[in-house]
Protein backbone atom coordinates (compact mmCIF):
# COMPACT_ATOMS: atom_id res chain seq x y z
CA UNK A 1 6.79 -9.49 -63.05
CA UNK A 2 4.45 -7.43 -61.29
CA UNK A 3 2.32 -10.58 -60.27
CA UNK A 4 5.37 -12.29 -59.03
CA UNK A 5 6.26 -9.31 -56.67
CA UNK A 6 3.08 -9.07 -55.09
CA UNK A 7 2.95 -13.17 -55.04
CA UNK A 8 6.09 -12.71 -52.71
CA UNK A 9 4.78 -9.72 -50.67
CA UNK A 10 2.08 -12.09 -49.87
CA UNK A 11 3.90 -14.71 -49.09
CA UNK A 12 5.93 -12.14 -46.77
CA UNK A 13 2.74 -11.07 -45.28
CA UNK A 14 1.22 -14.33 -44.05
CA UNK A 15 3.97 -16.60 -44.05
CA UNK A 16 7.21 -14.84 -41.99
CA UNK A 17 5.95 -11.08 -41.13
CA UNK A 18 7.62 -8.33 -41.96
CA UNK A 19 8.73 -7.96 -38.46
CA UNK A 20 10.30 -11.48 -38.35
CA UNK A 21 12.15 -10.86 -41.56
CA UNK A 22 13.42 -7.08 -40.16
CA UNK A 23 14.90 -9.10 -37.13
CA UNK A 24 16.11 -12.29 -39.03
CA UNK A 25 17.98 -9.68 -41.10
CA UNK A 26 19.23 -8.14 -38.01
CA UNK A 27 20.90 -10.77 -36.39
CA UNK A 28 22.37 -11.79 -39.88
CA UNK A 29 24.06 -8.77 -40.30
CA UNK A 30 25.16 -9.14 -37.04
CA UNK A 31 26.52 -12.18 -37.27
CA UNK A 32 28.21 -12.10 -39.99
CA UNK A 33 30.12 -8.79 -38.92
CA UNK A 34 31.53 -10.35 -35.86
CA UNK A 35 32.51 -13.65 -37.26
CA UNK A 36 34.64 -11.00 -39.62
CA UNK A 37 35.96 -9.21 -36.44
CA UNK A 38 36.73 -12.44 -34.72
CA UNK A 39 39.37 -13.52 -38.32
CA UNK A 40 40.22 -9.97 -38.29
CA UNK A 41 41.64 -9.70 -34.77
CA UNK A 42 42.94 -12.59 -34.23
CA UNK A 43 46.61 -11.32 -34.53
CA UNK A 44 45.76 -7.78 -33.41
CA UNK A 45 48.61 -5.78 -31.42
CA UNK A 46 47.19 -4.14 -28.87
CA UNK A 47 50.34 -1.98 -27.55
CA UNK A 48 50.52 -0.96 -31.37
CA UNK A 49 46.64 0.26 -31.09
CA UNK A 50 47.79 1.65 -27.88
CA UNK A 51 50.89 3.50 -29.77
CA UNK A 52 48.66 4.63 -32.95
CA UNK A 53 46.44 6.44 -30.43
CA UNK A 54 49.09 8.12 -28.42
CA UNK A 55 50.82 9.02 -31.35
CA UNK A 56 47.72 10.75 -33.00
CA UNK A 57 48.24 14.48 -33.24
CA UNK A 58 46.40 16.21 -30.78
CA UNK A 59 45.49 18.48 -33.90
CA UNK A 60 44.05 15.87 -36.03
CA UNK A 61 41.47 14.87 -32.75
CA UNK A 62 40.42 18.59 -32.36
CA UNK A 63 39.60 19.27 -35.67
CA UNK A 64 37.75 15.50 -35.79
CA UNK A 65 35.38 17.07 -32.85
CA UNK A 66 34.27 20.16 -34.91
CA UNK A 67 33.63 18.49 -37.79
CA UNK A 68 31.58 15.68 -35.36
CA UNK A 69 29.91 19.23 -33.53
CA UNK A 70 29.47 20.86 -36.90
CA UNK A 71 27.41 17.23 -37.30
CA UNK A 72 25.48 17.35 -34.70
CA UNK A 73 24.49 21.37 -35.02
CA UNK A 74 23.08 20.38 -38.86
CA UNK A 75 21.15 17.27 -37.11
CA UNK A 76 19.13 19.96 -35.33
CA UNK A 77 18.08 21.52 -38.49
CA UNK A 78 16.37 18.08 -38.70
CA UNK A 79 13.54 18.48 -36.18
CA UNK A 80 13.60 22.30 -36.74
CA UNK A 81 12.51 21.11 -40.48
CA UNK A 82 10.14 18.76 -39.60
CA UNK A 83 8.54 21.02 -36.96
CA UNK A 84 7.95 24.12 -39.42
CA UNK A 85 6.72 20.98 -41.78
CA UNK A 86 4.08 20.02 -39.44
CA UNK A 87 2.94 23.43 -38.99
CA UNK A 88 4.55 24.03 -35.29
CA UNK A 89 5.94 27.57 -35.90
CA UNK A 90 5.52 28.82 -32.31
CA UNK A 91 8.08 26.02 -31.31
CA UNK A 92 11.66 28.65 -30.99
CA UNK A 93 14.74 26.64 -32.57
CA UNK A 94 16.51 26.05 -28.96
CA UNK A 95 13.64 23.67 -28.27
CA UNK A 96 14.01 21.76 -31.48
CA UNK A 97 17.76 21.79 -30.96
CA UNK A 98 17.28 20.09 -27.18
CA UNK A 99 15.29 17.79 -28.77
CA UNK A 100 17.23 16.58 -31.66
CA UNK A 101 20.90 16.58 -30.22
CA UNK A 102 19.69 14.88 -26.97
CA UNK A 103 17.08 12.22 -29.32
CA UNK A 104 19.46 11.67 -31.65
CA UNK A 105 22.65 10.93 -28.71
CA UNK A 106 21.11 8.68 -27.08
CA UNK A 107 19.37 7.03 -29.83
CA UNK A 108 22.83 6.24 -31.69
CA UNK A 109 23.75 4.71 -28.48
CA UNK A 110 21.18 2.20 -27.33
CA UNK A 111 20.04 1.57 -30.54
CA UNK A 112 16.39 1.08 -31.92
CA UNK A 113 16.46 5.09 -32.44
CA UNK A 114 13.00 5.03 -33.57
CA UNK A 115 11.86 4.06 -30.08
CA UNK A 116 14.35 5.74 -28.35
CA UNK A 117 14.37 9.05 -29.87
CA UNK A 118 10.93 9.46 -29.74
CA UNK A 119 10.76 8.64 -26.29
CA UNK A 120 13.33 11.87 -25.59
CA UNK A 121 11.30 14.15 -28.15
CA UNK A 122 7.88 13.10 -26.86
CA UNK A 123 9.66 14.05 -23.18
CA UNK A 124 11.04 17.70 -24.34
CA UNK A 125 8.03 18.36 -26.94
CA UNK A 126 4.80 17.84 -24.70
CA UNK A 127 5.75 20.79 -22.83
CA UNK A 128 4.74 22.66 -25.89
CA UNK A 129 1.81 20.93 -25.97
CA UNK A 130 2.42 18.23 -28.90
CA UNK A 131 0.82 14.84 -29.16
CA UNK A 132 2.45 11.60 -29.77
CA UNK A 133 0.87 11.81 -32.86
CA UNK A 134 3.09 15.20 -33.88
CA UNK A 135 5.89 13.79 -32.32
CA UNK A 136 5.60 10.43 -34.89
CA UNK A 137 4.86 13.07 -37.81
CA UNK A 138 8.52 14.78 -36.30
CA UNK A 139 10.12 11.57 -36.41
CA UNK A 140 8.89 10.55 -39.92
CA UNK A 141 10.42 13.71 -41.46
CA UNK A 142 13.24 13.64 -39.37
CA UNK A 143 13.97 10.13 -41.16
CA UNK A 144 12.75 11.09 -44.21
CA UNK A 145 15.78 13.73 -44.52
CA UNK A 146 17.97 11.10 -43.30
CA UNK A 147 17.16 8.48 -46.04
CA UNK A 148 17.14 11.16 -48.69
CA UNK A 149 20.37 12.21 -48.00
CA UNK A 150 21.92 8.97 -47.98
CA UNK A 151 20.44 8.21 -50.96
CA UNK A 152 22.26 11.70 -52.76
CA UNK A 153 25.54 10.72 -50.88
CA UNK A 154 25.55 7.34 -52.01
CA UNK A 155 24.45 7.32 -55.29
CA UNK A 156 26.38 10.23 -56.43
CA UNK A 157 29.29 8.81 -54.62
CA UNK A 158 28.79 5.33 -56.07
CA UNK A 159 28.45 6.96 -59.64
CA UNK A 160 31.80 8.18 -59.42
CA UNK A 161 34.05 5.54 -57.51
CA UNK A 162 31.64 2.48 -57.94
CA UNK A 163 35.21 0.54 -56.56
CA UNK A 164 34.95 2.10 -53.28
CA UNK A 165 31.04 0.54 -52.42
CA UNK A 166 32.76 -2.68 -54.18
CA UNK A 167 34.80 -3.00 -51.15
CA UNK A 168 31.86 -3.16 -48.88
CA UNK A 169 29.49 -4.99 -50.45
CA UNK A 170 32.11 -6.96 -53.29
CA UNK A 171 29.39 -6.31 -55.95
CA UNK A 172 30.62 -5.81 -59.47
CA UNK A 173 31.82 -2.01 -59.82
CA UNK A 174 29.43 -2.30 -63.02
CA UNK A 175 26.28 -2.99 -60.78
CA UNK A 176 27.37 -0.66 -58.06
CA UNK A 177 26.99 1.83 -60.32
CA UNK A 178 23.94 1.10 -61.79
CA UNK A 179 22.13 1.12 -58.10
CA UNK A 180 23.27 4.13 -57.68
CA UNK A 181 22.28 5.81 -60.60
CA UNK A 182 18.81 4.25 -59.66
CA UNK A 183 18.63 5.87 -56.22
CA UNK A 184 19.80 9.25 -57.92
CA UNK A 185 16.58 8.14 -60.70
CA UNK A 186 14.10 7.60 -57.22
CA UNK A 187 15.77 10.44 -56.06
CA UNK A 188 14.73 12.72 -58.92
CA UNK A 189 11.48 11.35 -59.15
CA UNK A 190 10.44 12.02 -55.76
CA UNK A 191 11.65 15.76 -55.66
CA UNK A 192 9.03 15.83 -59.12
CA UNK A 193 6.81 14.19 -57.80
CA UNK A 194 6.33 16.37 -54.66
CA UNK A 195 6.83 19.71 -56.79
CA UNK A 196 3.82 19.84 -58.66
CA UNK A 197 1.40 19.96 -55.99
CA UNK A 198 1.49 19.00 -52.48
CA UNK A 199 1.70 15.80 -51.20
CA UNK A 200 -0.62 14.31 -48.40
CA UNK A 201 -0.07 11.13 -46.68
CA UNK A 202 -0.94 8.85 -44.15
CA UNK A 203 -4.89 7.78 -43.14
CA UNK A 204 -7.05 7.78 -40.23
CA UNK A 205 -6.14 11.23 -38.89
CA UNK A 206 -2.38 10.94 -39.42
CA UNK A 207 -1.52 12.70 -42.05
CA UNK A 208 1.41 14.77 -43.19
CA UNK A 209 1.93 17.20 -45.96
CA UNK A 210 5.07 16.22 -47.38
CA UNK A 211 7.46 19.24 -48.26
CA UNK A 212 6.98 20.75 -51.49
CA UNK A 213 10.20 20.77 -54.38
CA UNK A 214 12.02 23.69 -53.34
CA UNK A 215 11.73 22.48 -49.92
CA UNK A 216 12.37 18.92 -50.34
CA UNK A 217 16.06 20.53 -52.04
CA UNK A 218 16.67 21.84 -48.80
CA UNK A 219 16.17 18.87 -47.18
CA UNK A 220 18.49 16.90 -48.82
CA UNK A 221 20.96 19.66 -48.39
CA UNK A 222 20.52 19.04 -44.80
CA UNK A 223 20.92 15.51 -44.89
CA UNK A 224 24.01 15.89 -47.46
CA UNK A 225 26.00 18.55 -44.95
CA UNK A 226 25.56 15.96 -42.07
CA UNK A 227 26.79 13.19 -43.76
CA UNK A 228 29.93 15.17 -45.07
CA UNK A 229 31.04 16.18 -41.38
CA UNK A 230 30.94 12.82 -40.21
CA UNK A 231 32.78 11.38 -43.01
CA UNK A 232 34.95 14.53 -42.72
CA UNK A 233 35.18 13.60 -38.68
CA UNK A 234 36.58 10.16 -40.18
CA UNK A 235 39.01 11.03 -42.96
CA UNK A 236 41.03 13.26 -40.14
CA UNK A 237 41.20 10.38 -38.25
CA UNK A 238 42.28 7.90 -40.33
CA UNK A 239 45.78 7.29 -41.06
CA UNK A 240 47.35 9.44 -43.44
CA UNK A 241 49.20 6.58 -45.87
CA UNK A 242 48.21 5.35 -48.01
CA UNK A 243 45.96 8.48 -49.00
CA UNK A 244 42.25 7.85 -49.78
CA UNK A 245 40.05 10.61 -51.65
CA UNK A 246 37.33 11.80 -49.53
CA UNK A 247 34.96 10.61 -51.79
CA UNK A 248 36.12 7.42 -51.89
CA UNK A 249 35.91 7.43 -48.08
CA UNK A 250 32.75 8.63 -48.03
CA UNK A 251 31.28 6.13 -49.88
CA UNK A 252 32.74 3.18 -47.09
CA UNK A 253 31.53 5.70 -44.19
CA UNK A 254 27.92 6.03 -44.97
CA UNK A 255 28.12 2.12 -45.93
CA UNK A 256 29.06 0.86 -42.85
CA UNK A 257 27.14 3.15 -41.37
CA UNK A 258 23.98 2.49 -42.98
CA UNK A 259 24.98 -1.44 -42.34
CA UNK A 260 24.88 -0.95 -38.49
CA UNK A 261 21.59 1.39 -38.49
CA UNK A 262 19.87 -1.94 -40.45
CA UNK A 263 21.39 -4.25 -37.57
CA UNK A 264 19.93 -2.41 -34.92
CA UNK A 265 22.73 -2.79 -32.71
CA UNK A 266 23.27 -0.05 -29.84
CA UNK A 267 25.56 2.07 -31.86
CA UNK A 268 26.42 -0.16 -34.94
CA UNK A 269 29.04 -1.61 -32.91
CA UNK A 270 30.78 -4.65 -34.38
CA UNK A 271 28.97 -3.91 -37.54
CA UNK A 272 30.40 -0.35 -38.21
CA UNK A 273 33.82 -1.73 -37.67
CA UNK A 274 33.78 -4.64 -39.43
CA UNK A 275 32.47 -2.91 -42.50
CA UNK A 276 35.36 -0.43 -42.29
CA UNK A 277 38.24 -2.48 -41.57
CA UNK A 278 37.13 -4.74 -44.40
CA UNK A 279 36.61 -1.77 -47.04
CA UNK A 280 39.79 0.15 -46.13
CA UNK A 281 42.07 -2.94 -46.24
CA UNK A 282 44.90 -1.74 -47.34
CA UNK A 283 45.63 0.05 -43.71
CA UNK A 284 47.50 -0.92 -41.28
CA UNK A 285 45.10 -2.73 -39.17
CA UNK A 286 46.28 -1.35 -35.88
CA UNK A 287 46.32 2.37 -36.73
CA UNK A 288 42.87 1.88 -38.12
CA UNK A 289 41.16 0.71 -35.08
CA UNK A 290 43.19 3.39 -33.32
CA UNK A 291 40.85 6.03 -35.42
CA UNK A 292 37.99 4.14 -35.44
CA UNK A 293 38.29 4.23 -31.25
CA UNK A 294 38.76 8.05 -31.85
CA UNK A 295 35.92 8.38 -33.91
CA UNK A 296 33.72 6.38 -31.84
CA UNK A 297 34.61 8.24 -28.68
CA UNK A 298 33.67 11.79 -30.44
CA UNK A 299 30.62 10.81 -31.76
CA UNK A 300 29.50 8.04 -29.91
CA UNK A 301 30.45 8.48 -26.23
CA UNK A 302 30.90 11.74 -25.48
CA UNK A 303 27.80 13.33 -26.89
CA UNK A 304 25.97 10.27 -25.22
CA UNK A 305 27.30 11.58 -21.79
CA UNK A 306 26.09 15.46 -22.34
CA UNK A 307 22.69 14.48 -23.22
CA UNK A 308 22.51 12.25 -20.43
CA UNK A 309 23.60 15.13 -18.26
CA UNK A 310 21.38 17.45 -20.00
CA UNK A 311 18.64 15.73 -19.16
CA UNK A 312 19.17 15.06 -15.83
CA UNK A 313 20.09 19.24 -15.10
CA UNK A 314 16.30 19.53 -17.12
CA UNK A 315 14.58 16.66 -15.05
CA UNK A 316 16.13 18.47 -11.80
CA UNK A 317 14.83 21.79 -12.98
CA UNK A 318 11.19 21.49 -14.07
CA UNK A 319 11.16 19.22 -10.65
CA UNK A 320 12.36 22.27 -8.70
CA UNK A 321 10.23 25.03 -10.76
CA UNK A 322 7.26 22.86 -10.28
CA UNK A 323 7.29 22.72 -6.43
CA UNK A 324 7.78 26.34 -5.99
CA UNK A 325 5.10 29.24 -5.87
CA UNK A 326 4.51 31.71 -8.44
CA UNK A 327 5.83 35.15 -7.80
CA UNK A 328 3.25 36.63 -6.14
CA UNK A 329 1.38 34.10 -4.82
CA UNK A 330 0.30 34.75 -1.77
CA UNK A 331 0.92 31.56 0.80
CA UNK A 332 -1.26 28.78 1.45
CA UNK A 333 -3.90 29.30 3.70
CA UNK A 334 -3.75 27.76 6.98
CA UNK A 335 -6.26 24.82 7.85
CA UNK A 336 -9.84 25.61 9.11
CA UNK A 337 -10.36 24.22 12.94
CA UNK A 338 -12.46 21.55 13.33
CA UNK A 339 -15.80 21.93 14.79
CA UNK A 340 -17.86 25.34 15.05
CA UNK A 341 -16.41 28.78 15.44
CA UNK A 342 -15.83 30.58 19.25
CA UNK A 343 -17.67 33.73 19.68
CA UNK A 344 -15.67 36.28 21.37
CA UNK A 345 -17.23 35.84 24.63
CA UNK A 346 -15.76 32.57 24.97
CA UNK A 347 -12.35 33.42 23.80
CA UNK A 348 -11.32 33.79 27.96
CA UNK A 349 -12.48 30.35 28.96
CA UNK A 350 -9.56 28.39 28.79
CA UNK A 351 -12.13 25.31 29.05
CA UNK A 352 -13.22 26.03 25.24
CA UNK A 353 -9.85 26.60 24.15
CA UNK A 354 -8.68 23.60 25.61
CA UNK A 355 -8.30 20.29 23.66
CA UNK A 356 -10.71 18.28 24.50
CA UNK A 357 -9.38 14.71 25.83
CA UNK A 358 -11.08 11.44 24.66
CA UNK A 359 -13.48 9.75 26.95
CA UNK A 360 -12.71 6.42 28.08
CA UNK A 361 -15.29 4.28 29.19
CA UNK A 362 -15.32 2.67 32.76
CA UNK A 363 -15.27 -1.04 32.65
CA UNK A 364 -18.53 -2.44 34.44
C-alpha cells in the first residue's frame, strides 16, 4: 500500500504537477456547480425572491450582522495568535485586528486569499518592521487554525448527523461518518503530537514553532467560535419552515463553504450556492436564495467595502504624516548662493548684487 501511494505521488510529481492538478480541480468544481445552478434556476421566480427579501424581518437581518461581526471580531484572534506564536509580542492587538479583518475582507472577495491576504498583511505589518518571511509564518498559522477548526466542526458534526454531509456530497451516511471520525482521529493525534514537546518546522531559515497542546486547544476554540457565528449568521436567515437543527445546518454551511475556498473562485460564488441549494432541498427555492443574497451581502459585500475604505483613509494618512515635519523641526534651510561670498564692503555696489546677464557673442 505504502509503495503504491508513493508510486502515485510520483507519478503526480513528474507527470501533471501538483499545481496543474490544484487548478484542474478548480475549474471542476466550478463547473460542475454552475451546470447545477443553470437546472436549478431555470424556473426561478424572481418577484418571489424579490418578495422573500422584502418580507424578511428586519429583526432576523440585524441579528444575522452580529453574529457575521461577532465572526469577524474572533477572525482577529487569528493573526493576534499567530503573531504571539511567532514571537511578535510588541505588535498591540489593534494592529493585528487591521490586519486580519481588512486581509481576510478582501481576500474572501477576490479570491486566491493566500495571495491576497498576504499582500494586505505584508502592507499593514512592515510598518512594524516584519519580513515577508514573518508575514508567510502569520499566514501559515492563520490557516492552520482555520483547517483545524473545520476539521472539529465537521467531524464532530458529521459524527452526529452523518445525513446532513450526505446531502452535499451523496456519500453513504455510513462513510460520512467514518471520515469524520478520522479527522476527529488526525485531530487528536496532532494536539498529542504537539503536546509532548515542541514542534519545529519548515527548513532553510523558515521555521516555525508550532503551538504547544494547551495552546493548540485554544486554537481550535478559535477556529470553532468562528465557524459557529457564520453558520449562526445563516440559520437566522434561512427560512423558518421546515425547521433544520443547527447542527444539521452547520454541517451544509462549512461544506459548501469549504467547496468554494477549494474552487478558488472570488468569494465561492456559484459554488457556495449551489452546494446549499442542493443540500437544503427541501426549501422553497425562492426564499432560499432570498437568504443566501442576505447572507452574502453581510458577509461578503459589506465588510469588502469597509476594508476597502479603511485602507484608503490609512493610505491617505501615512501619505499626509509622511510629508509633514516633525514637531519641532526647525524649517528647511534656504539654498546657498552660487558663487563666492560678498564681503561687507561690497554689499553697496549694486553692480555685485546685480545678476549678472549672459554674454552673447558678436557675430564676425
Amino acid at each position: 500500500m505504502l509503495k503504491l501511494v508513493q508510486s502515485l505521488r510520483r507519478f503526480l510529481d513528474e507527470s501533471i504537477g501538483w499545481n496543474r492538478l490544484g487548478l484542474l480541480l478548480s475549474l471542476a468544481i466550478i463547473a460542475i456547480a454552475f451546470i447545477v445552478l443553470f437546472r436549478m434556476l431555470q424556473d426561478l421566480e424572481v418577484d418571489e425572491v424579490v418578495d422573500a427579501l422584502r418580507s424578511t424581518p428586519p429583526s432576523h437581518i440585524a441579528l444575522a450582522g452580529l453574529a457575521v461581526a461577532a465572526a469577524y471580531f474572533t477572525l482577529t484572534f487569528y493573526d493576534l495568535f499567530a503573531l504571539r506564536t511567532i514571537g511578535r509580542y510588541d505588535v498591540p492587538y489593534r494592529v493585528a485586528a487591521l490586519a486580519a479583518f481588512t486581509s481576510y475582507s478582501i481576500g474572501h472577495n477576490i479570491g486566491a486569499s493566500v495571495f491576497t491576504g498576504g499582500a494586505v498583511r505584508y502592507r499593514i505589518y512592515s510598518a512594524w518592521g516584519l519580513s515577508a518571511v514573518d508575514v508567510a509564518k502569520i499566514c501559515f498559522v492563520a490557516g492552520l487554525t482555520f483547517w483545524l477548526g473545520n476539521a472539529t466542526v465537521l467531524g464532530l458534526g458529521i459524527a452526529y448527523d452523518p445525513l446532513a454531509a450526505t446531502a452535499v456530497d451523496q456519500l453513504p451516511p455510513w462513510l460520512n461518518r467514518a471520515f469524520a471520525l478520522l479527522a476527529l482521529l488526525v485531530v487528536a493525534g496532532y494536539v498529542a503530537w504537539v503536546w509532548r514537546k515542541p514542534r519545529l518546522i519548515g527548513r532553510n531559515g523558515w521555521t516555525v514553532t508550532l503551538p504547544g497542546g494547551p495552546l493548540t486547544l485554544l486554537q481550535i476554540g478559535i477556529g470553532i467560535v468562528d465557524l459557529s457565528f457564520c453558520a449562526l449568521a445563516m440559520w437566522i436567515l434561512i427560512p423558518a419552515e421546515p425547521h433544520i437543527g443547527f447542527v444539521t445546518l452547520a454541517v451544509v454551511f462549512v461544506s459548501a463553504t469549504l467547496l468554494g475556498f477549494a474552487s478558488h473562485a472570488p468569494g465561492g460564488i456559484g459554488v457556495f450556492d449551489a452546494a446549499m441549494l442542493t443540500a437544503l432541498w427541501q426549501f422553497d427555492k425562492e426564499q432560499l436564495i432570498a437568504g443566501l443574497l442576505l447572507f452574502r451581502l453581510l458577509y461578503y459585500f459589506m465588510p469588502f467595502g469597509l476594508a476597502l475604505a479603511i485602507l484608503g483613509i490609512r493610505e491617505l494618512w501615512l501619505n499626509f504624516a509622511r510629508n509633514q515635519p516633525l514637531a519641532g523641526e526647525p524649517p528647511a534651510p534656504a539654498a546657498a548662493p552660487i558663487g563666492p561670498p560678498l564681503a561687507d564692503s561690497d554689499a553697496s555696489r549694486p553692480d555685485l548684487l546685480a545678476t549678472p546677464k549672459p554674454r552673447t557673442k558678436k557675430p564676425p
